[in-house]
C-alpha atoms as a PDB file:
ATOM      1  CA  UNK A   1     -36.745  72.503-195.568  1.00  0.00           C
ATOM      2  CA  UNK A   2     -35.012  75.638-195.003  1.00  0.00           C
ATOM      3  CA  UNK A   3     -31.438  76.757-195.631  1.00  0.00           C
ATOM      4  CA  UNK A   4     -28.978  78.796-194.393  1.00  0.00           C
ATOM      5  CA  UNK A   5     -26.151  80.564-195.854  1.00  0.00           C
ATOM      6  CA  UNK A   6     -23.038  80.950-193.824  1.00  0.00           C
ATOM      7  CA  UNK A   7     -20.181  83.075-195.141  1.00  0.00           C
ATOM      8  CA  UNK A   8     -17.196  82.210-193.668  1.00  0.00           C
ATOM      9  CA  UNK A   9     -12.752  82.953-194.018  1.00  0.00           C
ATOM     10  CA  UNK A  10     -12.458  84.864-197.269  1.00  0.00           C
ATOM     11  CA  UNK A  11     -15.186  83.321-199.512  1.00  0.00           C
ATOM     12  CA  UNK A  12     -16.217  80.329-198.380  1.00  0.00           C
ATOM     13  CA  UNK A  13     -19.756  79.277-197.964  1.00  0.00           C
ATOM     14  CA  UNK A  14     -21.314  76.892-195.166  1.00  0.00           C
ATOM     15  CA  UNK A  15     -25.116  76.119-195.062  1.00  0.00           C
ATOM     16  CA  UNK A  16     -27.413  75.082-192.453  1.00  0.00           C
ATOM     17  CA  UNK A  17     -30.695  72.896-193.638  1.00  0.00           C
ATOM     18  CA  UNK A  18     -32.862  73.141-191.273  1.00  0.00           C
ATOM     19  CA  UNK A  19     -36.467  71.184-190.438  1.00  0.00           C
ATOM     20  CA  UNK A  20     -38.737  73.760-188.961  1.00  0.00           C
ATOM     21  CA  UNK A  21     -40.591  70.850-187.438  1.00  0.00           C
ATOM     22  CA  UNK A  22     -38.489  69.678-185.650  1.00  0.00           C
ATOM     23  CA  UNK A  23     -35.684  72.700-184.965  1.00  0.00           C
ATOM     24  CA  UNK A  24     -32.935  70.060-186.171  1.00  0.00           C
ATOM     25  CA  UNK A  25     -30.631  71.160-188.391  1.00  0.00           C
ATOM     26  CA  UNK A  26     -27.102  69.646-190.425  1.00  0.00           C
ATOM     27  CA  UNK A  27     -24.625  72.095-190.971  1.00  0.00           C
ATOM     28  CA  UNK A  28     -22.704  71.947-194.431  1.00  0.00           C
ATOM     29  CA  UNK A  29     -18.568  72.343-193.967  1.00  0.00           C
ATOM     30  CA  UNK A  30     -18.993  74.289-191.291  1.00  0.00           C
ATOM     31  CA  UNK A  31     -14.864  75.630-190.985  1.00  0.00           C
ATOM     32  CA  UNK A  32     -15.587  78.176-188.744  1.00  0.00           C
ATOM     33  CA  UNK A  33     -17.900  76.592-185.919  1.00  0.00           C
ATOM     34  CA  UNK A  34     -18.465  79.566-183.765  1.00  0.00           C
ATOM     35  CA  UNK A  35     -19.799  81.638-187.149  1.00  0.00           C
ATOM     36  CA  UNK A  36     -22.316  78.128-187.974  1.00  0.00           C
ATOM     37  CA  UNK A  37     -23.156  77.677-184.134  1.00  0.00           C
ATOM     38  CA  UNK A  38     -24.262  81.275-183.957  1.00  0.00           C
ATOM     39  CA  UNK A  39     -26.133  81.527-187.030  1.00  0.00           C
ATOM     40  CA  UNK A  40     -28.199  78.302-185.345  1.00  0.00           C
ATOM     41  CA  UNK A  41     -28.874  80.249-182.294  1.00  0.00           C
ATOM     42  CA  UNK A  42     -30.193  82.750-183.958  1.00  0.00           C
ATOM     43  CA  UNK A  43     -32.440  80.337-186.207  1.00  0.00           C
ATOM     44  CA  UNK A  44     -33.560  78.578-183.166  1.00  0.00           C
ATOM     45  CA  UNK A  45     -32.359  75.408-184.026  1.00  0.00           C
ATOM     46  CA  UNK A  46     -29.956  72.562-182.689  1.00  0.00           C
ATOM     47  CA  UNK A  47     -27.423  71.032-185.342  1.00  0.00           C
ATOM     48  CA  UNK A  48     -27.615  67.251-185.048  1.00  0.00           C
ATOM     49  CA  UNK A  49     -25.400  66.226-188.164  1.00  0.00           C
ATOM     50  CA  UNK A  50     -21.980  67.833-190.070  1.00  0.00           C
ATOM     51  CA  UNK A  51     -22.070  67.187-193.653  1.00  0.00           C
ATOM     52  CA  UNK A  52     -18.937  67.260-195.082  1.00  0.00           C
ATOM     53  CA  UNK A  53     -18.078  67.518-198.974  1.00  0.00           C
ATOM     54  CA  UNK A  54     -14.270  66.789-199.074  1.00  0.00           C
ATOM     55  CA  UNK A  55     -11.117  66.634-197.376  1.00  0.00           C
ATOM     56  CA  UNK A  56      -9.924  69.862-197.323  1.00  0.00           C
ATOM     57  CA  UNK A  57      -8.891  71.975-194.434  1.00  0.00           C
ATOM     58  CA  UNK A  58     -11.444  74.937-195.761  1.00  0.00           C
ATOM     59  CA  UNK A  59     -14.300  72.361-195.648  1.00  0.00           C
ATOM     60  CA  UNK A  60     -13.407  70.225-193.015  1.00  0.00           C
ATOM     61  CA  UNK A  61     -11.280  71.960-190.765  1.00  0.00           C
ATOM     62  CA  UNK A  62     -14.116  72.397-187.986  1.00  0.00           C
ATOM     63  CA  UNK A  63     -14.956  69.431-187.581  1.00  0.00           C
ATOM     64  CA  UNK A  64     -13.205  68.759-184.863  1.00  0.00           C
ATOM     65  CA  UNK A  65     -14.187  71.595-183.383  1.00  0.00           C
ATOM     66  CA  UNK A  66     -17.483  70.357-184.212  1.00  0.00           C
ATOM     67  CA  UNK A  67     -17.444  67.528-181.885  1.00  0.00           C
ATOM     68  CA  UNK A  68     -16.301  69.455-179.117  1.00  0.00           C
ATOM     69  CA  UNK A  69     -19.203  71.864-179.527  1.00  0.00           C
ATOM     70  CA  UNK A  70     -21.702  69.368-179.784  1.00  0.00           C
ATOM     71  CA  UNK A  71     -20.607  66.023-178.314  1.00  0.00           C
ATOM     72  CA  UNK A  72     -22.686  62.882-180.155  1.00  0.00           C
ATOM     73  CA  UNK A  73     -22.762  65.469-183.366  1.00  0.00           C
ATOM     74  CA  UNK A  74     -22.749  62.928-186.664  1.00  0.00           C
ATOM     75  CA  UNK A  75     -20.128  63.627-188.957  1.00  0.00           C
ATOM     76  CA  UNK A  76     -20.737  62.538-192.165  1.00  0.00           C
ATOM     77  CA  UNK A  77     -17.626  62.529-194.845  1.00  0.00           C
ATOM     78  CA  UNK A  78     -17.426  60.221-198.007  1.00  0.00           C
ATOM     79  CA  UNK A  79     -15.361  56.625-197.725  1.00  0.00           C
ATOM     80  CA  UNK A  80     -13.013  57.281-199.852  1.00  0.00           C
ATOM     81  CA  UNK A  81     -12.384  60.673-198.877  1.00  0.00           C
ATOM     82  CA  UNK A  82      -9.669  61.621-195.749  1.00  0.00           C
ATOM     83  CA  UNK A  83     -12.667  63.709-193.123  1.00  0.00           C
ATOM     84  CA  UNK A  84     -11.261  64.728-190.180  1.00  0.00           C
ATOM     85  CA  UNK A  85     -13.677  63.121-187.557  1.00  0.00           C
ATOM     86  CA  UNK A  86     -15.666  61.752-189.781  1.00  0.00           C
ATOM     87  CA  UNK A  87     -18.326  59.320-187.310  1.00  0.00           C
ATOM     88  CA  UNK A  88     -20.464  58.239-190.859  1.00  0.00           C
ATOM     89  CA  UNK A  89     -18.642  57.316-194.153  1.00  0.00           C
ATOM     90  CA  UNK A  90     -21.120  57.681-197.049  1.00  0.00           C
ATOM     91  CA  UNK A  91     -20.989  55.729-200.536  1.00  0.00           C
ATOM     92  CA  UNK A  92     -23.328  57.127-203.730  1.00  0.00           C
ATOM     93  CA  UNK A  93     -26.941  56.314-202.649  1.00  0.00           C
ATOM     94  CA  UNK A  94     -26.226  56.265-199.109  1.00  0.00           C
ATOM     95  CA  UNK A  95     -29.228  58.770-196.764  1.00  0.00           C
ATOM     96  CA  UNK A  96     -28.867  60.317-193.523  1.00  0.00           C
ATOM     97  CA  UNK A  97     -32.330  62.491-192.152  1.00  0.00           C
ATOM     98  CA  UNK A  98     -32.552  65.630-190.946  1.00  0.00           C
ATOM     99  CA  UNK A  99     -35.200  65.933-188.277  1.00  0.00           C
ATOM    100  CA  UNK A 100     -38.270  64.233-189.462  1.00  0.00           C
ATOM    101  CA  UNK A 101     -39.107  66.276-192.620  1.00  0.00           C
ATOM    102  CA  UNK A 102     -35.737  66.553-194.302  1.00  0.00           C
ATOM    103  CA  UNK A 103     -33.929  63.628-196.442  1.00  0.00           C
ATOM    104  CA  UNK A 104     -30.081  64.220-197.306  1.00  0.00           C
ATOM    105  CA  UNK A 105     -29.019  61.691-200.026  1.00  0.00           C
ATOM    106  CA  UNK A 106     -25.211  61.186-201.069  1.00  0.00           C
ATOM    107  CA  UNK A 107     -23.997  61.708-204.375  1.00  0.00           C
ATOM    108  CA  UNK A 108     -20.100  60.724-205.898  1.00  0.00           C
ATOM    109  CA  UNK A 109     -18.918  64.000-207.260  1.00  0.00           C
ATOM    110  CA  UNK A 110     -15.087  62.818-207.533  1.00  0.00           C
ATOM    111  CA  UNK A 111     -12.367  64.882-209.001  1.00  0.00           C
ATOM    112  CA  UNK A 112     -11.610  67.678-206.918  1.00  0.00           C
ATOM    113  CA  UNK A 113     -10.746  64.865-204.557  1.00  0.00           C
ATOM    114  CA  UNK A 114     -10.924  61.254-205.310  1.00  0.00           C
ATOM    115  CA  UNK A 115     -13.839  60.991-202.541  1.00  0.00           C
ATOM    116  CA  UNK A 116     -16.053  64.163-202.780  1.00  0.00           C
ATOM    117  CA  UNK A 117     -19.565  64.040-202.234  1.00  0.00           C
ATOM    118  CA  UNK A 118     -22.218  66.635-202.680  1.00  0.00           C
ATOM    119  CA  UNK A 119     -25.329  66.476-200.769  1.00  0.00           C
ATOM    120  CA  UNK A 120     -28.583  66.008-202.543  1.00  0.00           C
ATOM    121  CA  UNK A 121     -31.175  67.588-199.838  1.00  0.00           C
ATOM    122  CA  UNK A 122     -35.630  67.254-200.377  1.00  0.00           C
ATOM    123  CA  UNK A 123     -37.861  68.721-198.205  1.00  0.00           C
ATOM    124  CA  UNK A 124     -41.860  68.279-199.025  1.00  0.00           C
ATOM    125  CA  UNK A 125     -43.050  67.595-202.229  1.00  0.00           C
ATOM    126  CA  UNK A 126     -44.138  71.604-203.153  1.00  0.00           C
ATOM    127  CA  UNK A 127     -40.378  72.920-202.390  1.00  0.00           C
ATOM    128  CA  UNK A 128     -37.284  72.311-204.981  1.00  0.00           C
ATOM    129  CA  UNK A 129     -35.335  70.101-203.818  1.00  0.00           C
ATOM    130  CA  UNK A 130     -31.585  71.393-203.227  1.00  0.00           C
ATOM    131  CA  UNK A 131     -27.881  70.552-203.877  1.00  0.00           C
ATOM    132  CA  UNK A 132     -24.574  71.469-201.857  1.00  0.00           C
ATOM    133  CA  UNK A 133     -21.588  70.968-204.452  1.00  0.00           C
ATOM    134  CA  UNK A 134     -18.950  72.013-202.270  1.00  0.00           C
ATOM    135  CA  UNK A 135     -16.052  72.113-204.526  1.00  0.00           C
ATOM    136  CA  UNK A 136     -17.214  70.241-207.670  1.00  0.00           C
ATOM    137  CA  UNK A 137     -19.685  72.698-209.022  1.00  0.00           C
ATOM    138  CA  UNK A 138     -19.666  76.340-208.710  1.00  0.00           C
ATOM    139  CA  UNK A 139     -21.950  78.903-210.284  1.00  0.00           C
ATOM    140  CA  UNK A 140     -20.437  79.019-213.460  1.00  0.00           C
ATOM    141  CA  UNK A 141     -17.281  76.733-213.365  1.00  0.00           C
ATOM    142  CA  UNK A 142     -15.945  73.976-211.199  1.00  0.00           C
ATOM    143  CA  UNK A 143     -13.363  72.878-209.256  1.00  0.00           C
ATOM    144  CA  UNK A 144      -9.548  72.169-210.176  1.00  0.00           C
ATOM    145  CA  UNK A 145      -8.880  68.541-211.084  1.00  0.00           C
ATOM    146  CA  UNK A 146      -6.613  67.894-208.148  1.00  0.00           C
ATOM    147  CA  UNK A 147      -7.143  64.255-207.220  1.00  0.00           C
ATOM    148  CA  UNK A 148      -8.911  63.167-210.498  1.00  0.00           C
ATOM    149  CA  UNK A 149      -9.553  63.278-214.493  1.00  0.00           C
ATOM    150  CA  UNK A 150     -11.429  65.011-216.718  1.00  0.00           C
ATOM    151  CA  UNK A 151     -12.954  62.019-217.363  1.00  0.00           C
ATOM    152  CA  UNK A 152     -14.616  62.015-213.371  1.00  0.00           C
ATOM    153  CA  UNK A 153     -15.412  65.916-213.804  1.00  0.00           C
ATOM    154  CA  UNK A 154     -17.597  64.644-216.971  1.00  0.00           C
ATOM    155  CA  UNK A 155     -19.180  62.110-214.849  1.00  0.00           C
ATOM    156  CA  UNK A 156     -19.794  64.221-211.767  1.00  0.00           C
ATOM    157  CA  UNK A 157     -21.040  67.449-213.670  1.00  0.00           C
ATOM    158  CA  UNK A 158     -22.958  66.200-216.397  1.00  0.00           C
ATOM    159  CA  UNK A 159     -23.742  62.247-215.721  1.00  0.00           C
ATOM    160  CA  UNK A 160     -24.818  62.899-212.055  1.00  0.00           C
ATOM    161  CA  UNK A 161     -25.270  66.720-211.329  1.00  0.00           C
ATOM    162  CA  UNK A 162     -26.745  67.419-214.709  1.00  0.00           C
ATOM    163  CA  UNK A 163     -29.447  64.607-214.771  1.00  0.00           C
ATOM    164  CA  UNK A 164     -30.850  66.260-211.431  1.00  0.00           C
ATOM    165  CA  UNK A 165     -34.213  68.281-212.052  1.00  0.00           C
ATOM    166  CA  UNK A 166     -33.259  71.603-213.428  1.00  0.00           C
ATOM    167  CA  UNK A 167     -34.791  73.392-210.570  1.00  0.00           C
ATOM    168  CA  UNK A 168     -32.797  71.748-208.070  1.00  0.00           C
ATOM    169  CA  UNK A 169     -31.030  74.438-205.882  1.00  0.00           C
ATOM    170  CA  UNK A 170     -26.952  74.364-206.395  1.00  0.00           C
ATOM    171  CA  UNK A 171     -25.499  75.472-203.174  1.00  0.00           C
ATOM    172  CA  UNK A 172     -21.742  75.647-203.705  1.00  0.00           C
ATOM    173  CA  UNK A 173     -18.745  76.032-201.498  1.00  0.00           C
ATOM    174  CA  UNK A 174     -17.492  79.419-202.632  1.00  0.00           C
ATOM    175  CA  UNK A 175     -18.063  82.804-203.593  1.00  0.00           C
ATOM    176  CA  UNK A 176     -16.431  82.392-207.223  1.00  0.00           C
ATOM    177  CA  UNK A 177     -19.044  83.475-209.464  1.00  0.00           C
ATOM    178  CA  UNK A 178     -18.043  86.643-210.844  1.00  0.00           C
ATOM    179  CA  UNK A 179     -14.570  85.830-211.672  1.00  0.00           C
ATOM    180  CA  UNK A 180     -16.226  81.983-213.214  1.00  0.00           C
ATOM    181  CA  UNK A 181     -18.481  83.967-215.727  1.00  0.00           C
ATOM    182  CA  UNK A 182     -15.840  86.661-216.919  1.00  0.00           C
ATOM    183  CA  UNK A 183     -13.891  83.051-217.947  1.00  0.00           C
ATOM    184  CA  UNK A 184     -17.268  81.809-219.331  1.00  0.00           C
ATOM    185  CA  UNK A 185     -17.504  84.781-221.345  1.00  0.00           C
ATOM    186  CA  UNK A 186     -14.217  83.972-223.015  1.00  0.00           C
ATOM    187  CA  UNK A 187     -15.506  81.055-224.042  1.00  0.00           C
ATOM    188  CA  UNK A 188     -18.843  81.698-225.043  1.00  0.00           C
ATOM    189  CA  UNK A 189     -19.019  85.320-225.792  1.00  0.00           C
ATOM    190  CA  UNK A 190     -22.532  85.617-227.313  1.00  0.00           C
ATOM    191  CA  UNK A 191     -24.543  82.807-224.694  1.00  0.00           C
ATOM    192  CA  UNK A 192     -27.396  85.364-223.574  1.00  0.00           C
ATOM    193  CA  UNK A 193     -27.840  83.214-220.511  1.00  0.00           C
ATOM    194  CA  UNK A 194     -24.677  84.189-219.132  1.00  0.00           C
ATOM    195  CA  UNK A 195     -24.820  88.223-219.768  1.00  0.00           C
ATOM    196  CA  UNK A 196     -27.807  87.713-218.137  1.00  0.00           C
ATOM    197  CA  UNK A 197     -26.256  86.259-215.286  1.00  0.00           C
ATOM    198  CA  UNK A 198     -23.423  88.257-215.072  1.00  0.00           C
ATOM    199  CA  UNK A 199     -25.443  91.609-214.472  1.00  0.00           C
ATOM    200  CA  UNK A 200     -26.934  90.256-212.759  1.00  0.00           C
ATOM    201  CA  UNK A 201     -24.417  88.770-210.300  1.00  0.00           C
ATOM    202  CA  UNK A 202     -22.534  92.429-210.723  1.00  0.00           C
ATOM    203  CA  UNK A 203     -25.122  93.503-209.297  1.00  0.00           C
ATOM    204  CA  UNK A 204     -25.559  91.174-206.127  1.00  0.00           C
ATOM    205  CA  UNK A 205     -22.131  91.441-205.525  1.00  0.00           C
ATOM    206  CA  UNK A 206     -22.306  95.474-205.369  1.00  0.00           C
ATOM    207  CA  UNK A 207     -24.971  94.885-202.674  1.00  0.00           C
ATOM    208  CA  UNK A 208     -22.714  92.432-200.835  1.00  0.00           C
ATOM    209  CA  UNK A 209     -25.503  89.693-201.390  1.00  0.00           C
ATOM    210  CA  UNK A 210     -24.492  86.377-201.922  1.00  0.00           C
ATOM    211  CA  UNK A 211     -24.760  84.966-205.660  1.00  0.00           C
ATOM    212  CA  UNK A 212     -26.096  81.355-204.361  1.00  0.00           C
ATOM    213  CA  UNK A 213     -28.080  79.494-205.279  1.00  0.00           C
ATOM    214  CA  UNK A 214     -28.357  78.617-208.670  1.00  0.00           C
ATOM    215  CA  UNK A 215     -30.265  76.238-210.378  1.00  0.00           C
ATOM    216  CA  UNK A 216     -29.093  72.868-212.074  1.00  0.00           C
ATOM    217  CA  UNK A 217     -31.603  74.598-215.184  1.00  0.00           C
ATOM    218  CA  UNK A 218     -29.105  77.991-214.927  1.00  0.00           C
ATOM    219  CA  UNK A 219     -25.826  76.029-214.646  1.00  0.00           C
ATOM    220  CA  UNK A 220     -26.631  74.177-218.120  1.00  0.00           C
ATOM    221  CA  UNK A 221     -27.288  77.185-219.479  1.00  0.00           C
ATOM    222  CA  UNK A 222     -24.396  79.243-219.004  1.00  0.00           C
ATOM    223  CA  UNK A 223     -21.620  77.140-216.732  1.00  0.00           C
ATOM    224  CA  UNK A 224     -19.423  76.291-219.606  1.00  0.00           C
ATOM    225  CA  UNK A 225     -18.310  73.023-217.780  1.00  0.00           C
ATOM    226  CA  UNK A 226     -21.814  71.778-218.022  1.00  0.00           C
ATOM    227  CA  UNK A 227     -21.804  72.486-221.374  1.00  0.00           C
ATOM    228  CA  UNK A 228     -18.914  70.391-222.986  1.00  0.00           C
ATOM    229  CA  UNK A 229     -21.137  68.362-225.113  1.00  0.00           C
ATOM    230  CA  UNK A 230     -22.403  71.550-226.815  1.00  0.00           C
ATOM    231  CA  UNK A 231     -21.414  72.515-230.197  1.00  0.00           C
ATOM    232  CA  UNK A 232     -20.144  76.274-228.646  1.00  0.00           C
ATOM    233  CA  UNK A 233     -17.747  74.981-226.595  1.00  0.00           C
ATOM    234  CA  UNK A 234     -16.643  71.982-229.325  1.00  0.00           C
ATOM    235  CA  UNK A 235     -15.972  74.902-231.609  1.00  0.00           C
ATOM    236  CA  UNK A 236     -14.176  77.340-228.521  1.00  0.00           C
ATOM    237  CA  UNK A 237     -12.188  74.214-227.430  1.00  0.00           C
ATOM    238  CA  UNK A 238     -11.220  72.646-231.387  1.00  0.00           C
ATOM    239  CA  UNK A 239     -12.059  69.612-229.484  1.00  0.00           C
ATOM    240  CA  UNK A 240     -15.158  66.967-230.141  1.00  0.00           C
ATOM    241  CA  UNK A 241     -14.911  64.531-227.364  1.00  0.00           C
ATOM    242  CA  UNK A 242     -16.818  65.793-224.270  1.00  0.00           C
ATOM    243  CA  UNK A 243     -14.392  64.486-222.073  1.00  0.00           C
ATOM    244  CA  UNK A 244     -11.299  66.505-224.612  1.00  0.00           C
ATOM    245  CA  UNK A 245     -13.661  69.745-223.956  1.00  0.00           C
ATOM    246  CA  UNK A 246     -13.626  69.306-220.510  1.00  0.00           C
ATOM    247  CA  UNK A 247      -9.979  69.176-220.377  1.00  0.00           C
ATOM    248  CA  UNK A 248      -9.839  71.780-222.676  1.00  0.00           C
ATOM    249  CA  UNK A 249     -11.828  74.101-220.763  1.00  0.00           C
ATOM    250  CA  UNK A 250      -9.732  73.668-217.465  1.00  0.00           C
ATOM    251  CA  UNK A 251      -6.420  74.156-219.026  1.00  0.00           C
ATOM    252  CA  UNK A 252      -7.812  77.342-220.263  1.00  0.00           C
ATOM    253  CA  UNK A 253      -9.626  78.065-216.802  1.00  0.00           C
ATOM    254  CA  UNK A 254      -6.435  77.663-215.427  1.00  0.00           C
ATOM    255  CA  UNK A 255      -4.248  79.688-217.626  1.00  0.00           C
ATOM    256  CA  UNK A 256      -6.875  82.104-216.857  1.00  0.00           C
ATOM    257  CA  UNK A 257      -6.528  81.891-213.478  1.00  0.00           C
ATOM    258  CA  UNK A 258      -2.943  82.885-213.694  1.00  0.00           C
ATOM    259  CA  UNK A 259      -3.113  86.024-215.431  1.00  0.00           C
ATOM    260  CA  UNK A 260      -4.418  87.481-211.821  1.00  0.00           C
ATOM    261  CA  UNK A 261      -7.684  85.894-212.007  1.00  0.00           C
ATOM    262  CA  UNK A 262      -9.487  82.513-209.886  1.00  0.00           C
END
């Protein structure tokens, strides 16, 4: 299994996961289809599949033009989500393949919007397997609560995201990460993991790298939304239910957010 990163509009990611064996790939919210058809050119490889995390226009505005690209494409969305084109609703649990050597299963991530799915990806058994997040987990925050509860965001973050093998790959739908961990360090100003991180994401971003992935391991360590059940953010919050924290946290994320910041 191999992946591709796609930048596309102002900071969005797409992905491509490719099986080399086969020269199949799936392309991850692919918005801009000419920027995710080209970059599969140049790999060499023939998208088969569009995987689509949620509803929204900067995630699954392409898809149309998707299906005009590449007529018989499968467009997978989630059931209770609103996918344009979608060809292949997917509950939790449900698989699709890519090419022979790639397995995509579908996990409920709802809260963002009330049907988001991230994409749980596994190769062979010597890589780390790999998760695309779209816009429920980002490197060091998460998304706003627009169709759902803090109560989901627990669930999605911590009872299905965070039981994943720490060195799963976190693939995420945008180029927040800077911004997230200057919050983060509001919140947790002496977590070692995350001044880590942030020179080192200072640093990436000065090269005009990209900051994904992550690691499931990483985000527990230093996203402070994966980290509600924690002491640190109990005491940052003056809450002690997780799910209080978690509200906590994104009222303060977003008061934050509009002092000039994401």
């Amino acid at each position: 299994m191999r992946i591709v990163t796609v930048p596309q509009l102002e900071d969005n990611y797409g992905y491509l996961i490719i099986d080399d064996a086969t020269k199949e790939a799936a392309a991850v919210d692919p918005v801009e289809p000419s920027k995710v058809t080209g970059a599969a050119s140049r790999e060499g490889v023939s998208i088969t599949t569009v995987l689509t995390t949620h509803h929204h226009w900067d995630h699954a505005g392409g898809n149309e033009e998707m299906v005009k690209r590449i007529p018989g494409i499968k467009v997978v969305g989630g059931a209770h989500d609103r996918v344009a084109a979608c060809t292949h609703p997917v509950e939790e649990g449900d698989e699709v393949s890519v090419g022979k050597g790639v397995k995509v299963r579908a996990l409920f991530t709802p809260c963002h919007t009330k049907g988001h799915i991230s994409y749980y990806a596994t190769g062979s058994s010597d890589e780390a397997p790999a998760v695309f997040t779209g816009d429920t987990l980002f490197i060091g925050g998460c998304g706003r609560f627009f169709e759902g509860t803090p109560e989901q965001m627990h669930r999605s973050l911590l009872g299905v995201l965070g039981r994943l093998d720490p060195a799963t790959r976190v693939y995420c739908g945008h180029e927040y990460t800077d911004k997230n961990l200057e919050f983060a360090a509001s919140v947790e100003p002496n977590n070692e993991a995350l001044k880590q991180k942030a020179a080192w994401v200072k640093e990436s971003r000065a090269q005009g790298l990209p900051t994904v992935p992550s690691t499931i391991g990483d985000e527990l360590a230093f996203n402070p939304f994966m980290r509600v059940e924690l002491d640190a953010l109990k005491a940052a919050t003056g809450e002690t239910d997780p799910v209080a924290v978690m509200a906590k946290v994104r009222m303060m994320k977003d008061s934050y957010g509009k002092r000039g910041k994401i």
